[in-house]
C-alpha atoms as a PDB file:
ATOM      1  CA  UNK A   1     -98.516 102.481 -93.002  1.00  0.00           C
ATOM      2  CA  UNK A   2     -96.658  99.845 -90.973  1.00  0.00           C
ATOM      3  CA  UNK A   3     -94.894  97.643 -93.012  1.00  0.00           C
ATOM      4  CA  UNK A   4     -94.493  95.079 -91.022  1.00  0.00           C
ATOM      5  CA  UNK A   5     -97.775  94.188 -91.125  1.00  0.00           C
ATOM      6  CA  UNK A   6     -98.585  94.258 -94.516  1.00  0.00           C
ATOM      7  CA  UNK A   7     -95.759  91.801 -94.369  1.00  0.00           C
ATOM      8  CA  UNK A   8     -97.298  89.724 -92.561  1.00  0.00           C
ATOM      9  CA  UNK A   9    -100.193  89.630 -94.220  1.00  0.00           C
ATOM     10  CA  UNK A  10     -98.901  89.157 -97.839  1.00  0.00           C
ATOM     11  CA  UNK A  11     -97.015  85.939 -96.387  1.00  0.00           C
ATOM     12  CA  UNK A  12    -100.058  84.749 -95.387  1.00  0.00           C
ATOM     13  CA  UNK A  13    -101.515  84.510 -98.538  1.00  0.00           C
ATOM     14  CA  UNK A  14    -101.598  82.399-101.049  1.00  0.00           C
ATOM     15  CA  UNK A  15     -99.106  83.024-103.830  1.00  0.00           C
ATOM     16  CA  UNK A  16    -101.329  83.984-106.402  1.00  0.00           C
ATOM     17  CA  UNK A  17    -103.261  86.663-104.225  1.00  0.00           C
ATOM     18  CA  UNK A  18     -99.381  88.107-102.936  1.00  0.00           C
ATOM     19  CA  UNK A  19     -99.172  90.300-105.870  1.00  0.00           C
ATOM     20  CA  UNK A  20    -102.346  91.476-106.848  1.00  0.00           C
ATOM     21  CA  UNK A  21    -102.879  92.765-103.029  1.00  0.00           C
ATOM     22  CA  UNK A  22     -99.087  94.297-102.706  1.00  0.00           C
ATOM     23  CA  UNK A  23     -99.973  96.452-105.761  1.00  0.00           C
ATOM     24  CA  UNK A  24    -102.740  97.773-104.081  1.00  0.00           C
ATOM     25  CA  UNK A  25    -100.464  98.297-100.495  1.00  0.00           C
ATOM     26  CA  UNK A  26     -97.971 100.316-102.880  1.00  0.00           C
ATOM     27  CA  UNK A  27    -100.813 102.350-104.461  1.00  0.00           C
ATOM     28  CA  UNK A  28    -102.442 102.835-100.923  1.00  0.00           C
ATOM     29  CA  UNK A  29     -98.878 104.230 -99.774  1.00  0.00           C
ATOM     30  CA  UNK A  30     -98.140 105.975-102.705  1.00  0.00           C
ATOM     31  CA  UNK A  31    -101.980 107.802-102.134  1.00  0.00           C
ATOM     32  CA  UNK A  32    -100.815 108.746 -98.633  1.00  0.00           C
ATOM     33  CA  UNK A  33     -97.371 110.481 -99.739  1.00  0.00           C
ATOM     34  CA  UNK A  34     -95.970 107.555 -97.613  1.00  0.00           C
ATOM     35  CA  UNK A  35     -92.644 107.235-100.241  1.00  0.00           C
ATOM     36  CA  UNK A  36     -90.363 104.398 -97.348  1.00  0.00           C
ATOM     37  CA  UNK A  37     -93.484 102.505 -97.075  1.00  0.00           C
ATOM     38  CA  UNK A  38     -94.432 102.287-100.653  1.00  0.00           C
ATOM     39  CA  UNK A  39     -90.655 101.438-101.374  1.00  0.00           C
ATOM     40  CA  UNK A  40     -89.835  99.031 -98.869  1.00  0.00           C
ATOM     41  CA  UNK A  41     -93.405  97.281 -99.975  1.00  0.00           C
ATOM     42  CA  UNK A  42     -92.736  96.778-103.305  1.00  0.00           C
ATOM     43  CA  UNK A  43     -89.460  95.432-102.398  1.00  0.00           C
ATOM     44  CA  UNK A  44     -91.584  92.564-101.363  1.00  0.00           C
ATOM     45  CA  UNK A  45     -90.847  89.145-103.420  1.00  0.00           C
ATOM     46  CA  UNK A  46     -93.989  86.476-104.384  1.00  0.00           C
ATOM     47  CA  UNK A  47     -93.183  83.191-102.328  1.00  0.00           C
ATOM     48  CA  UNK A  48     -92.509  80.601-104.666  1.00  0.00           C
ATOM     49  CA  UNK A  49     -95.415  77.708-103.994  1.00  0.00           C
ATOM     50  CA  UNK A  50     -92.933  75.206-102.038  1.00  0.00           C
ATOM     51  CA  UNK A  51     -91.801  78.375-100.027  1.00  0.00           C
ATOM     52  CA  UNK A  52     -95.167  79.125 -99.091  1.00  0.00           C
ATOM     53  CA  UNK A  53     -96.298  75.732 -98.195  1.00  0.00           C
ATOM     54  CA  UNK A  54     -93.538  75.415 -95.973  1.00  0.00           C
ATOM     55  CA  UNK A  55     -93.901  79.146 -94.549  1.00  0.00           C
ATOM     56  CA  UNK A  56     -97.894  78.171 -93.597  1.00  0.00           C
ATOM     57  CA  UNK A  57     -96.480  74.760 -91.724  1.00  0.00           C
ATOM     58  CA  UNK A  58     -94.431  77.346 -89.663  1.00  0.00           C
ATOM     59  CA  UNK A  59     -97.495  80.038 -89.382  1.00  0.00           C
ATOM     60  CA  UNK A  60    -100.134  76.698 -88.140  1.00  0.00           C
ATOM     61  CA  UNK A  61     -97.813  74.339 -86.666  1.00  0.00           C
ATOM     62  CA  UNK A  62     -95.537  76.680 -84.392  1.00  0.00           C
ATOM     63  CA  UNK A  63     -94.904  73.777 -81.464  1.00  0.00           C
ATOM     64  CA  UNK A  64     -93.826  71.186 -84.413  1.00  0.00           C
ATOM     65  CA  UNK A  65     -91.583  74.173 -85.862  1.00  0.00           C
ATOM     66  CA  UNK A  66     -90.176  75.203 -82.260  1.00  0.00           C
ATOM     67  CA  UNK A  67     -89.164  71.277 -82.136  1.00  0.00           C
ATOM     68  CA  UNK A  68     -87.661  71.365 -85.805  1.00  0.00           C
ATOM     69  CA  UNK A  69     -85.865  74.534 -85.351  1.00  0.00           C
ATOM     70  CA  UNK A  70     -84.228  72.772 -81.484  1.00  0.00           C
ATOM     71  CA  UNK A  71     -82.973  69.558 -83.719  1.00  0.00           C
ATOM     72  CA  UNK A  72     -81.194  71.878 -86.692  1.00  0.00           C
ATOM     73  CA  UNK A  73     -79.582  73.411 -83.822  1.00  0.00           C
ATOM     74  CA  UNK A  74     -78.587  70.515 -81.816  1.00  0.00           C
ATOM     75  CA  UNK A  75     -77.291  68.934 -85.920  1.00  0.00           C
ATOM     76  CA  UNK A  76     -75.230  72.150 -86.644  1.00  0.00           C
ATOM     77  CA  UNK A  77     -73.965  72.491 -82.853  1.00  0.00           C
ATOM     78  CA  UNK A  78     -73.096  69.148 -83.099  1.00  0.00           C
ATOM     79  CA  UNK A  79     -71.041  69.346 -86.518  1.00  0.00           C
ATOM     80  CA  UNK A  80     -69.379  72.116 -84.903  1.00  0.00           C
ATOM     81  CA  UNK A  81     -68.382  70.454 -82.005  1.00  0.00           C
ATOM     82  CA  UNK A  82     -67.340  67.252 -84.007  1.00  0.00           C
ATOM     83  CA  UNK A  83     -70.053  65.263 -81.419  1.00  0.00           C
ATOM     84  CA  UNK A  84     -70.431  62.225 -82.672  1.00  0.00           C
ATOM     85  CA  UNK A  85     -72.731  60.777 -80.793  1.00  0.00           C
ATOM     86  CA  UNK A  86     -74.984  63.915 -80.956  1.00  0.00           C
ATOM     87  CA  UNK A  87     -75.010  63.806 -84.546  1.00  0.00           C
ATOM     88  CA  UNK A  88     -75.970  60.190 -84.465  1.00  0.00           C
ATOM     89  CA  UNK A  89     -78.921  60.832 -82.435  1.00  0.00           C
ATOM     90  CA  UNK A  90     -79.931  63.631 -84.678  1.00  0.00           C
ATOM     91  CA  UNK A  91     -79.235  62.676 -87.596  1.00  0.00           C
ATOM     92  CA  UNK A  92     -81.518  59.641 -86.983  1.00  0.00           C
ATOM     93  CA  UNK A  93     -84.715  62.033 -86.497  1.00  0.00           C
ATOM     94  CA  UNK A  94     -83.928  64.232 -89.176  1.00  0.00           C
ATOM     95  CA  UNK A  95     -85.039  62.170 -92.331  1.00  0.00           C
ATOM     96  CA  UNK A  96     -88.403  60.875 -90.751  1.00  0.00           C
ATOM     97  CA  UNK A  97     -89.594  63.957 -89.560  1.00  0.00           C
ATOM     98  CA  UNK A  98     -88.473  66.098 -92.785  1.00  0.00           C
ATOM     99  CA  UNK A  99     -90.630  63.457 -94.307  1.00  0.00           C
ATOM    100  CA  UNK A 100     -93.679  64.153 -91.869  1.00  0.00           C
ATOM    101  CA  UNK A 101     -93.407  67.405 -92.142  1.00  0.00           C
ATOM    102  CA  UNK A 102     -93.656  67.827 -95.761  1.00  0.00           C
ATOM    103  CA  UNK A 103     -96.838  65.848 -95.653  1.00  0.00           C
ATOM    104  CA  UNK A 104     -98.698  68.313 -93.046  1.00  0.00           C
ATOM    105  CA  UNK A 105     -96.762  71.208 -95.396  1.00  0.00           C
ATOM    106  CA  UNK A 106     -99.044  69.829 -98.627  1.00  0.00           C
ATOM    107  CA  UNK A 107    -101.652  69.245 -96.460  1.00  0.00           C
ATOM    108  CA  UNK A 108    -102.004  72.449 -95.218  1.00  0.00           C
ATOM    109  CA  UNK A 109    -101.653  73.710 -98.282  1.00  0.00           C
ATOM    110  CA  UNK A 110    -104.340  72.178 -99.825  1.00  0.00           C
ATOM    111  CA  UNK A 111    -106.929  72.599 -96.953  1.00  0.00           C
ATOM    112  CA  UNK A 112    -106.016  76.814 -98.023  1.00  0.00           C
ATOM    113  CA  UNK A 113    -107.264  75.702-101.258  1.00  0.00           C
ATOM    114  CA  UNK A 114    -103.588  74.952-103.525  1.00  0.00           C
ATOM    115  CA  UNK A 115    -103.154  71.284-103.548  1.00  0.00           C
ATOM    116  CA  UNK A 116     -99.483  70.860-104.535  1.00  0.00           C
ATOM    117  CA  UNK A 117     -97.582  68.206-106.573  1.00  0.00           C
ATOM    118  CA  UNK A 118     -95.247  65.333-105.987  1.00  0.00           C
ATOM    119  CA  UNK A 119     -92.408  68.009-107.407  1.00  0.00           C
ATOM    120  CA  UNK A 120     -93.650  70.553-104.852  1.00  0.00           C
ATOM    121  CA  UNK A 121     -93.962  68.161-102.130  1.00  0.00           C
ATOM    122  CA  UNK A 122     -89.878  67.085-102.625  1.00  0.00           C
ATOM    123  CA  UNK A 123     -89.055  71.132-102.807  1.00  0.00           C
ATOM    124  CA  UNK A 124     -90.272  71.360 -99.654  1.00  0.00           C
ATOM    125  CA  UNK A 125     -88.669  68.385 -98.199  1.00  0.00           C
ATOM    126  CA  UNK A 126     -85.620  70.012 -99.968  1.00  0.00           C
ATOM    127  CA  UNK A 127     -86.465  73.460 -98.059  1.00  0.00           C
ATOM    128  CA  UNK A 128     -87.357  72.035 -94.414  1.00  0.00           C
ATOM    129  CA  UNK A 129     -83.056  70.117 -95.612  1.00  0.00           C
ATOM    130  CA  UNK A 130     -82.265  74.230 -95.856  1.00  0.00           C
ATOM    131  CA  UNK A 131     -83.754  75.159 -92.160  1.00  0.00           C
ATOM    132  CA  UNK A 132     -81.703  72.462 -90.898  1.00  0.00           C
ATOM    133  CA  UNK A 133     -78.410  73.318 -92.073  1.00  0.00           C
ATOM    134  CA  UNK A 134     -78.580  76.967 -92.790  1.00  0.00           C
ATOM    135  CA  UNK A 135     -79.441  79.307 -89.811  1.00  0.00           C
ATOM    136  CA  UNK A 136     -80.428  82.100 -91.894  1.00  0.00           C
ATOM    137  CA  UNK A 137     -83.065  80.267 -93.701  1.00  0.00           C
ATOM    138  CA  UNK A 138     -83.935  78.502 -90.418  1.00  0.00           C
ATOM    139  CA  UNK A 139     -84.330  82.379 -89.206  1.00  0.00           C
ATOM    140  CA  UNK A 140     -86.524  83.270 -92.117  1.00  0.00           C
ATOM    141  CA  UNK A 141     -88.638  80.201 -91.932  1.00  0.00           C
ATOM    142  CA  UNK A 142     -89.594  80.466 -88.682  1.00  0.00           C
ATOM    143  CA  UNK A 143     -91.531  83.779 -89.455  1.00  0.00           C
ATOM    144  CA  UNK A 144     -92.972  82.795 -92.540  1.00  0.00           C
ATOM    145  CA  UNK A 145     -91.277  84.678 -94.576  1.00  0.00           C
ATOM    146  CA  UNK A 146     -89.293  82.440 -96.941  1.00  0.00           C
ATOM    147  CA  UNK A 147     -89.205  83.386-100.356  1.00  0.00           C
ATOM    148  CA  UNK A 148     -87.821  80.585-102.301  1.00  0.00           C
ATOM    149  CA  UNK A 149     -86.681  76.994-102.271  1.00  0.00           C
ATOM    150  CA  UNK A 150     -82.633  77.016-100.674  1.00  0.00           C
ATOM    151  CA  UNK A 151     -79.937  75.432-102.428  1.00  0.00           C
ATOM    152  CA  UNK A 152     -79.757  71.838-102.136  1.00  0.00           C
ATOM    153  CA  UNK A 153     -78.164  71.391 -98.500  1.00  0.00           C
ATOM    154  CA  UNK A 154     -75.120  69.082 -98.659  1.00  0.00           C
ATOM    155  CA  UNK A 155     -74.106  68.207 -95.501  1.00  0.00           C
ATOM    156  CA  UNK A 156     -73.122  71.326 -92.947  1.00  0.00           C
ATOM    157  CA  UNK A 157     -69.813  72.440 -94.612  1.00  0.00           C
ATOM    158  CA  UNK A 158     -70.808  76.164 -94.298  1.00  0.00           C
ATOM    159  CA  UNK A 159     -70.522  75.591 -90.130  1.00  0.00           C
ATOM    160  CA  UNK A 160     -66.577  75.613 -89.385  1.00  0.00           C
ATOM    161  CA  UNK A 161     -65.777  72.667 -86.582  1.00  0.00           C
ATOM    162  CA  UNK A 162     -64.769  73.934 -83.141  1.00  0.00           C
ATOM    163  CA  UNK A 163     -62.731  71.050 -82.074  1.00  0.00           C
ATOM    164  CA  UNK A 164     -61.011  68.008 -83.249  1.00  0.00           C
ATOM    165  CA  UNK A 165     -60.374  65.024 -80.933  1.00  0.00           C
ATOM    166  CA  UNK A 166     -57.080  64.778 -79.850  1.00  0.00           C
ATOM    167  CA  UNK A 167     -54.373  62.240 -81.015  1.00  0.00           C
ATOM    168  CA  UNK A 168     -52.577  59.494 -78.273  1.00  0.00           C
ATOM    169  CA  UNK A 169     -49.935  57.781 -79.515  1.00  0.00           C
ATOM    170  CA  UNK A 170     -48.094  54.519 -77.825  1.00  0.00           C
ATOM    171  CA  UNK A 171     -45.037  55.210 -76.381  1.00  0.00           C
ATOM    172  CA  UNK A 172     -42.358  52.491 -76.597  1.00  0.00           C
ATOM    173  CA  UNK A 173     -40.626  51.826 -73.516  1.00  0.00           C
ATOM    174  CA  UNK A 174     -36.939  52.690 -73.214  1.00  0.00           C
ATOM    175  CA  UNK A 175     -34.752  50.558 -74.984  1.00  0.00           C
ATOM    176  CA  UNK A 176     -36.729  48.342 -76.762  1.00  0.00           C
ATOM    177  CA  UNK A 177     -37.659  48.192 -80.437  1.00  0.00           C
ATOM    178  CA  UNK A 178     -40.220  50.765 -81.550  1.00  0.00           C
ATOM    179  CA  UNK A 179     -43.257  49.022 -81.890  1.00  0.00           C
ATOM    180  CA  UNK A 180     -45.048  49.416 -85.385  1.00  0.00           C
ATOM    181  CA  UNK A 181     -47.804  52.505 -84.534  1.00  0.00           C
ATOM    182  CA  UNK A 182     -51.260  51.940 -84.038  1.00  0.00           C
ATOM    183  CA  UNK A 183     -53.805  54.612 -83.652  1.00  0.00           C
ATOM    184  CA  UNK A 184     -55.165  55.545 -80.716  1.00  0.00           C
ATOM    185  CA  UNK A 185     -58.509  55.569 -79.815  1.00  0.00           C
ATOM    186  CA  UNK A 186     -59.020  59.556 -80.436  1.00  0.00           C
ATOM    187  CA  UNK A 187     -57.450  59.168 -83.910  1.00  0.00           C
ATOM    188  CA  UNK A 188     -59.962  56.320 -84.709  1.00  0.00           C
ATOM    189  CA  UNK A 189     -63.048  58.191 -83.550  1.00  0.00           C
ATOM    190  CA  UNK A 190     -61.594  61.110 -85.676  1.00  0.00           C
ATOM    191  CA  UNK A 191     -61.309  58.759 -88.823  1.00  0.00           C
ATOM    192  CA  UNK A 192     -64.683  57.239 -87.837  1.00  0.00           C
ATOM    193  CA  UNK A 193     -66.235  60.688 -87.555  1.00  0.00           C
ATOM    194  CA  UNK A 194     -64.828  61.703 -90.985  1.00  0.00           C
ATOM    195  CA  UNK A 195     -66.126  58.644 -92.780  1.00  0.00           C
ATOM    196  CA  UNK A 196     -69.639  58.873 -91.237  1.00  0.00           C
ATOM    197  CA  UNK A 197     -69.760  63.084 -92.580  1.00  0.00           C
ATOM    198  CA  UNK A 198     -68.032  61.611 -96.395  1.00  0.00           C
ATOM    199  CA  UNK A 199     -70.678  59.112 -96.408  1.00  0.00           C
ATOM    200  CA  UNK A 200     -73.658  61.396 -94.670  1.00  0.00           C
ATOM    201  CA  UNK A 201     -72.497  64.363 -97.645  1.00  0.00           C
ATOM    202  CA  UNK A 202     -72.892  61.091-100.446  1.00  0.00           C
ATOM    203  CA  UNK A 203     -76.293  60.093 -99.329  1.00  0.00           C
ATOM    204  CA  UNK A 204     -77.235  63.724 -99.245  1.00  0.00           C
ATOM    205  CA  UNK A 205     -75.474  64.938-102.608  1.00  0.00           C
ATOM    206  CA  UNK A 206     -77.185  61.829-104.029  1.00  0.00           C
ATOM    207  CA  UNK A 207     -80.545  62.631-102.801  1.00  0.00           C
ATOM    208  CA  UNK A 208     -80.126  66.297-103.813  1.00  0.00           C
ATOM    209  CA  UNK A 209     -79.384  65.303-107.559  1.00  0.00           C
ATOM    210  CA  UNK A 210     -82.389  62.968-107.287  1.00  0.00           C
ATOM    211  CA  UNK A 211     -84.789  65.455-106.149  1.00  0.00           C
ATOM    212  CA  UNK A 212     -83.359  68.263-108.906  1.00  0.00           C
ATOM    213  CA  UNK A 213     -83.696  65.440-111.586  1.00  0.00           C
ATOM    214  CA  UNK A 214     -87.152  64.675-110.430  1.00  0.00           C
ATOM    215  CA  UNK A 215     -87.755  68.815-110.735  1.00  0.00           C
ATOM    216  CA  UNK A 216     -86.526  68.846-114.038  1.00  0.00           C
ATOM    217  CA  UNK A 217     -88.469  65.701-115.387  1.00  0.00           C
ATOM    218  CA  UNK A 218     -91.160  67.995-114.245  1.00  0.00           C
ATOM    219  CA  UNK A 219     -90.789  71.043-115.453  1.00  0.00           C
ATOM    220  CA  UNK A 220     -90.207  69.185-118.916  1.00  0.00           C
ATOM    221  CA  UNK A 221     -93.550  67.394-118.874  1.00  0.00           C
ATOM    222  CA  UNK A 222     -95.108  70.730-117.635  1.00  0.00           C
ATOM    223  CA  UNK A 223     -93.256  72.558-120.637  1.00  0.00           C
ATOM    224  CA  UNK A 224     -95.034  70.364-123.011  1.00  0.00           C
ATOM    225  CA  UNK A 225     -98.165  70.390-121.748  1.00  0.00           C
ATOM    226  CA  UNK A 226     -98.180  74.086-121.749  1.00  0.00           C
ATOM    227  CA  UNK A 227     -96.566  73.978-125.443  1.00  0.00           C
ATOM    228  CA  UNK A 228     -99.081  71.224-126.544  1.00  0.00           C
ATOM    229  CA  UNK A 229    -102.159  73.709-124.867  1.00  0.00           C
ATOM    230  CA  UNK A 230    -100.531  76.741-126.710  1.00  0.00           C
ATOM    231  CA  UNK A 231    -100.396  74.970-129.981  1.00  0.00           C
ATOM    232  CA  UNK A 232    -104.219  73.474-129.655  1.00  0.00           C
ATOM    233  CA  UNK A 233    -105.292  77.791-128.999  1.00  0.00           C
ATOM    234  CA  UNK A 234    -103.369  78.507-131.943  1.00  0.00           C
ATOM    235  CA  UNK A 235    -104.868  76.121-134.305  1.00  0.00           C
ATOM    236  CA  UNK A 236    -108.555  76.670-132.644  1.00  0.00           C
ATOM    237  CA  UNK A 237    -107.956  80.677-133.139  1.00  0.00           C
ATOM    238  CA  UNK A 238    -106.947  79.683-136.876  1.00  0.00           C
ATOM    239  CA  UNK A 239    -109.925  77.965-137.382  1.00  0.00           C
ATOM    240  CA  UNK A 240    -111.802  80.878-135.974  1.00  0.00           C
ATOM    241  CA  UNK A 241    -109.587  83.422-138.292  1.00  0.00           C
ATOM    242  CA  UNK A 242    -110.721  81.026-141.554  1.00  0.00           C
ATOM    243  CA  UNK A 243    -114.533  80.705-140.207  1.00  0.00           C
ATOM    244  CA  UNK A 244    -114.520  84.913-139.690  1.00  0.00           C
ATOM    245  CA  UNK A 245    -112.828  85.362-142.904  1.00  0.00           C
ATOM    246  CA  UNK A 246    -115.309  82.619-144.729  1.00  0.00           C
ATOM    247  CA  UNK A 247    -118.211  84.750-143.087  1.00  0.00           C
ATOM    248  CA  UNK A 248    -116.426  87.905-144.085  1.00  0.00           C
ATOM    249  CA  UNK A 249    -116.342  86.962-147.629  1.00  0.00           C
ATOM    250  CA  UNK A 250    -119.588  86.119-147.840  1.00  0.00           C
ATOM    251  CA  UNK A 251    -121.137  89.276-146.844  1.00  0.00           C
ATOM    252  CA  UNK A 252    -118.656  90.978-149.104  1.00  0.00           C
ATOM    253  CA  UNK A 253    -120.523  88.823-151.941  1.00  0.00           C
ATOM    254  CA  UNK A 254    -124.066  89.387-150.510  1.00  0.00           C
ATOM    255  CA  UNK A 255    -123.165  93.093-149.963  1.00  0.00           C
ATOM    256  CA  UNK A 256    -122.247  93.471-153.712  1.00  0.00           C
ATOM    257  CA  UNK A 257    -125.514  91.949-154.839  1.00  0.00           C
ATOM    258  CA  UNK A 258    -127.412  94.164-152.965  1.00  0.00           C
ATOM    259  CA  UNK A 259    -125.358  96.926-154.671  1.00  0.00           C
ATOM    260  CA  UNK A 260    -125.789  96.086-157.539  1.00  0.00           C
ATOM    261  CA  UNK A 261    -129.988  95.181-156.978  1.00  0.00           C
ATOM    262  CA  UNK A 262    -129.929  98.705-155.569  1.00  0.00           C
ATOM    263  CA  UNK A 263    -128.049 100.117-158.548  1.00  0.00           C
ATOM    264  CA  UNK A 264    -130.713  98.567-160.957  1.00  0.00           C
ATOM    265  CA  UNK A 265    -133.581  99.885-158.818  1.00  0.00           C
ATOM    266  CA  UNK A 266    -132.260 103.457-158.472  1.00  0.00           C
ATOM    267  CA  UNK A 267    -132.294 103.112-162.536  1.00  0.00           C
ATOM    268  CA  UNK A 268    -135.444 102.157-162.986  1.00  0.00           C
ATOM    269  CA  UNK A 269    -136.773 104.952-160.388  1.00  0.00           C
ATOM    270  CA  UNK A 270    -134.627 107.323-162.422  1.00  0.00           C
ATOM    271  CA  UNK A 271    -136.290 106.218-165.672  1.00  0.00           C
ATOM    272  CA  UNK A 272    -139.762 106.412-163.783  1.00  0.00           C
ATOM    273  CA  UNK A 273    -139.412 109.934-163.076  1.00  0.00           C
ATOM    274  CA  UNK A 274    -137.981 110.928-166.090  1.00  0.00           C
ATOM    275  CA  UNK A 275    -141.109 109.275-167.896  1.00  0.00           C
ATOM    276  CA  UNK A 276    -143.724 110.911-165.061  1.00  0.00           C
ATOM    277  CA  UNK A 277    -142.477 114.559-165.113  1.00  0.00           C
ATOM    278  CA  UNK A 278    -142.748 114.294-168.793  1.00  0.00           C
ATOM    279  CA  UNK A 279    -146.446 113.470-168.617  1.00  0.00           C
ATOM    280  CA  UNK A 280    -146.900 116.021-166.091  1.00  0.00           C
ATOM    281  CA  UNK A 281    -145.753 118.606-168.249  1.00  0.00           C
ATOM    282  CA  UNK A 282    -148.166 117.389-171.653  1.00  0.00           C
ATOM    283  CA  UNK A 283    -150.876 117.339-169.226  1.00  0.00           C
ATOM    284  CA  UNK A 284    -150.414 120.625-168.651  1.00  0.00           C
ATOM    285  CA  UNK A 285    -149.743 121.532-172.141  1.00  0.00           C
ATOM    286  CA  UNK A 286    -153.141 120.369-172.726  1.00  0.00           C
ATOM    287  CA  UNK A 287    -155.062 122.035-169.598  1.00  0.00           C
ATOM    288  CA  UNK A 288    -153.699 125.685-170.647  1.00  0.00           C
ATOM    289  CA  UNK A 289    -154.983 124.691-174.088  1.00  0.00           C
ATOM    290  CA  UNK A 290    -158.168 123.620-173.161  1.00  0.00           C
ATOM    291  CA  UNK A 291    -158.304 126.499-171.283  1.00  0.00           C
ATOM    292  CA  UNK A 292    -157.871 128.952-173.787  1.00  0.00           C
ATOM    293  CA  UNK A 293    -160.223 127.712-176.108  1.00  0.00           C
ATOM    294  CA  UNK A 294    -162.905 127.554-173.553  1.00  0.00           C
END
């Protein structure tokens, strides 16, 4: 069995279908004394539902994922290399098209039939924030084969800077008073670039905590609605417990008064047979009489 395939397949399904179907790969492999395949199957983890959505963006749209993948390159090349300028220019696209992106994501997702919520919809925003910044996930993405929703991204600490801009400092001329030091212009665009990644990491840490707030708000509210929906089975299979046990009763009573009807018949039958056998027996008293004096 070629795993790869089955792979491939399973991603492309909706979550709820991924398990049911991997089961039946396993059992398949298991039937064919194919041990690896069966193993390295079931090794196979469910996409979570944001995962997914943003796994089928890069399964339908591969030219707007090629261009996605090029701009976290060119953001994480350009954090290495310190390029201001660069970063600048990307970071300017990122936010917009994360934002675009997440749309078609939901869209897609509910033209394959699993319409997703406003908490789904900022999971993947926060996942398409993980291809940017982490090339691993960016790697996994772009075959479809996330699993989950990546840590929040803040900033691109993880990717080590290559370079720093070099330092000038003034020189006095000789014999005169040292001048009071002013930084140069490499020092400057250093402390520039430093402010703009403090300020960048802020605005992302901020919007991170927003979207995991949002999350939680709804997994609360979904939490209760499942809690209120398990309490409203409960007391409907109560009422259905009392109603069976009402009915249950009932024939208990009904079944005792046919007992006991029965038990007054079967008396009366006894007493009937007693009284007929006894006839029986002086009518034939009286025929062996008769009989001998005729």
């Amino acid at each position: 069995m070629d795993v790869e395939e089955v792979a491939e397949e399973l991603y492309g399904l909706r979550p709820a279908e991924f398990v049911p179907r991997r089961d039946a790969y396993v059992a398949r492999a298991r039937e064919a004394k194919d041990a690896k395949a069966a193993k390295a199957i079931a090794a196979l983890r469910r996409p979570s539902l944001a995962a997914w959505a943003a796994n089928l963006l890069a399964r339908r749209r591969e030219q707007e994922a090629h261009q996605f993948l090029l701009l976290g390159e060119a953001l994480r090349e350009a954090h290495r290399t310190l390029d201001a300028e660069k970063l600048r220019t990307a970071s300017s696209r990122r936010q917009q098209l994360i934002a675009v992106l997440a749309r078609t994501a939901a869209a897609l997702a509910g033209e394959a039939g699993q319409p997703v919520s406003d908490t789904v919809l900022h999971e993947i925003e926060q996942t398409l924030h993980g291809v940017l910044a982490d090339e691993e996930v960016a790697g996994q993405w772009s075959r479809g084969r996330l699993v989950k929703v990546p840590e929040a991204a803040v900033g691109f600490a993880e990717v080590a800077p290559e370079t720093t801009p070099p330092r000038r400092t003034a020189t006095p001329p000789p014999e005169s008073p040292a001048p009071k030091e002013k930084p140069g212009r490499g020092e400057s665009d250093a402390r520039r670039l430093r402010d703009l990644e403090r300020a960048r990491t802020a605005a992302e840490k901020a919007d991170a905590d927003a979207v995991r707030r949002e999350r939680e708000l709804a997994e609360a509210r979904e939490a209760r609605q499942a809690a209120g929906q398990q309490a409203e089975q409960a007391a409907d299979r109560v009422r259905t417990l009392r109603q069976d046990l009402r009915e249950a009763r009932q024939a208990e009573r009904e079944s005792a008064a046919a007992a006991t009807t029965a038990g007054k018949a079967a008396t009366t039958a006894e007493r009937a047979l007693r009284e007929a056998r006894r006839a029986a027996e002086q009518a034939a008293v009286a025929v062996q009489r008769l009989e001998r004096h005729g």
